[in-house]
Protein backbone atom coordinates (compact mmCIF):
# COMPACT_ATOMS: atom_id res chain seq x y z
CA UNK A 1 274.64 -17.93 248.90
CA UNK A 2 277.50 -15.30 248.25
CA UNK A 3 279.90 -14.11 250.62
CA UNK A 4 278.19 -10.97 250.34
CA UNK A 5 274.86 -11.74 250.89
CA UNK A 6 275.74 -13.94 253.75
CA UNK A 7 277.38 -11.08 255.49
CA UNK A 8 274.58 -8.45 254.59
CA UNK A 9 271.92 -9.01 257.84
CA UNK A 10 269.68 -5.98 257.08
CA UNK A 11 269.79 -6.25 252.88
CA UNK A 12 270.46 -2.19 252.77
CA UNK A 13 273.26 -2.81 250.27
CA UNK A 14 275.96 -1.79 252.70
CA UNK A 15 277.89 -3.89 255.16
CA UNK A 16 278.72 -2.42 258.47
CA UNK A 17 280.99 -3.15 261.06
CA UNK A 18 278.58 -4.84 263.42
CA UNK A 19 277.30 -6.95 260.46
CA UNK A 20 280.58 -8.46 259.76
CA UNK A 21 281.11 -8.84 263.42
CA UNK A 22 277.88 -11.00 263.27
CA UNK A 23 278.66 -12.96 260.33
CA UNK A 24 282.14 -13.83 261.80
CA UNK A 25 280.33 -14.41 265.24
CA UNK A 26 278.04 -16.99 263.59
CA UNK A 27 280.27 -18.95 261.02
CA UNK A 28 282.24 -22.03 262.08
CA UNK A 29 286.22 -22.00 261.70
CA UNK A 30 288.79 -19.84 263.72
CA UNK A 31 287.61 -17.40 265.51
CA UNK A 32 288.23 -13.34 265.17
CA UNK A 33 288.66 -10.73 267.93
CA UNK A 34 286.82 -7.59 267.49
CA UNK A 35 289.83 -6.09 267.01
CA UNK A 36 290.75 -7.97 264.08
CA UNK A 37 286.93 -8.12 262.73
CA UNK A 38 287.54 -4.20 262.99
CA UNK A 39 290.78 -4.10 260.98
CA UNK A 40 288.98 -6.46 258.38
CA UNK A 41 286.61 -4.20 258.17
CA UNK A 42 289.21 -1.29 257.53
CA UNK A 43 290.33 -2.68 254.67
CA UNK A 44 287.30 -2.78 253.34
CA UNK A 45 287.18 1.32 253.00
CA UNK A 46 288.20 2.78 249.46
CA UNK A 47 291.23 4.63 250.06
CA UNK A 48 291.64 3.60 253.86
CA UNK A 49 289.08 6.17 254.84
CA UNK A 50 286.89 5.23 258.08
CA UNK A 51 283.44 4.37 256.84
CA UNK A 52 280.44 3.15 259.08
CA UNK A 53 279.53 1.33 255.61
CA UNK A 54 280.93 -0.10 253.11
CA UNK A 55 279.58 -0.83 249.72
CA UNK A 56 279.08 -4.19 247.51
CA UNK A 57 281.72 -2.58 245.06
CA UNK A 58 284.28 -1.91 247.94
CA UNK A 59 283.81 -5.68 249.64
CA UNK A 60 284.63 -7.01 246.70
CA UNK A 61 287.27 -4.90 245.59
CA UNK A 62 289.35 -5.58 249.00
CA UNK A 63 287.89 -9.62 248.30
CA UNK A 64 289.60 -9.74 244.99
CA UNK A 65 292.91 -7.93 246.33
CA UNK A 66 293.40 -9.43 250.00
CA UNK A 67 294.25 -12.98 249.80
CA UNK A 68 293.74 -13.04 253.72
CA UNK A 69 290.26 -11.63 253.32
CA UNK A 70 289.43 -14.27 251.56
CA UNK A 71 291.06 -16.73 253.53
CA UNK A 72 289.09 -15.24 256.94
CA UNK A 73 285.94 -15.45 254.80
CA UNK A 74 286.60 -19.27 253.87
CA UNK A 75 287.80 -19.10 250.41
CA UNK A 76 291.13 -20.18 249.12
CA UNK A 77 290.97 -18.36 245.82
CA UNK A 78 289.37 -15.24 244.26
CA UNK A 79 286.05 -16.39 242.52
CA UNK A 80 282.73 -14.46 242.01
CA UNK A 81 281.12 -15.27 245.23
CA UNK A 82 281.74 -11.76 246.87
């Protein structure tokens, strides 16, 4: 299962905040504050913008240029499972 689909609870296509707050909620391995789980998030967002969605495209846009997103998401490297 990809990153993506793991974090996707509803299968609209778009992540949202309280979706990645779940999938974080649920996974084992550090845990995240919702403050941090919101900045995640905010990265996320083309252009920084404040979204209550983000798309597949943006996920793994940030996934292939934030090391640490990938890191908080359990992957050491950037490989076609966002």
């Amino acid at each position: 299962m990809t990153r993506w689909c793991a974090t996707q609870l509803d299968g609209n296509g778009r992540l949202s905040l309280a979706e990645l707050q779940s999938y974080f909620a649920s996974r084992e391995g550090p845990s995240y504050s919702a403050a941090a789980v919101a900045n995640i998030f905010r990265t996320l967002t083309v252009g920084g913008d404040v979204k209550e969605e983000v798309t597949r495209s943006e996920f793994r846009g940030a996934f292939v240029r934030y090391r640490a997103m990938r890191l908080a998401l359990g992957l050491r490297s950037a490989v076609s499972d966002a």
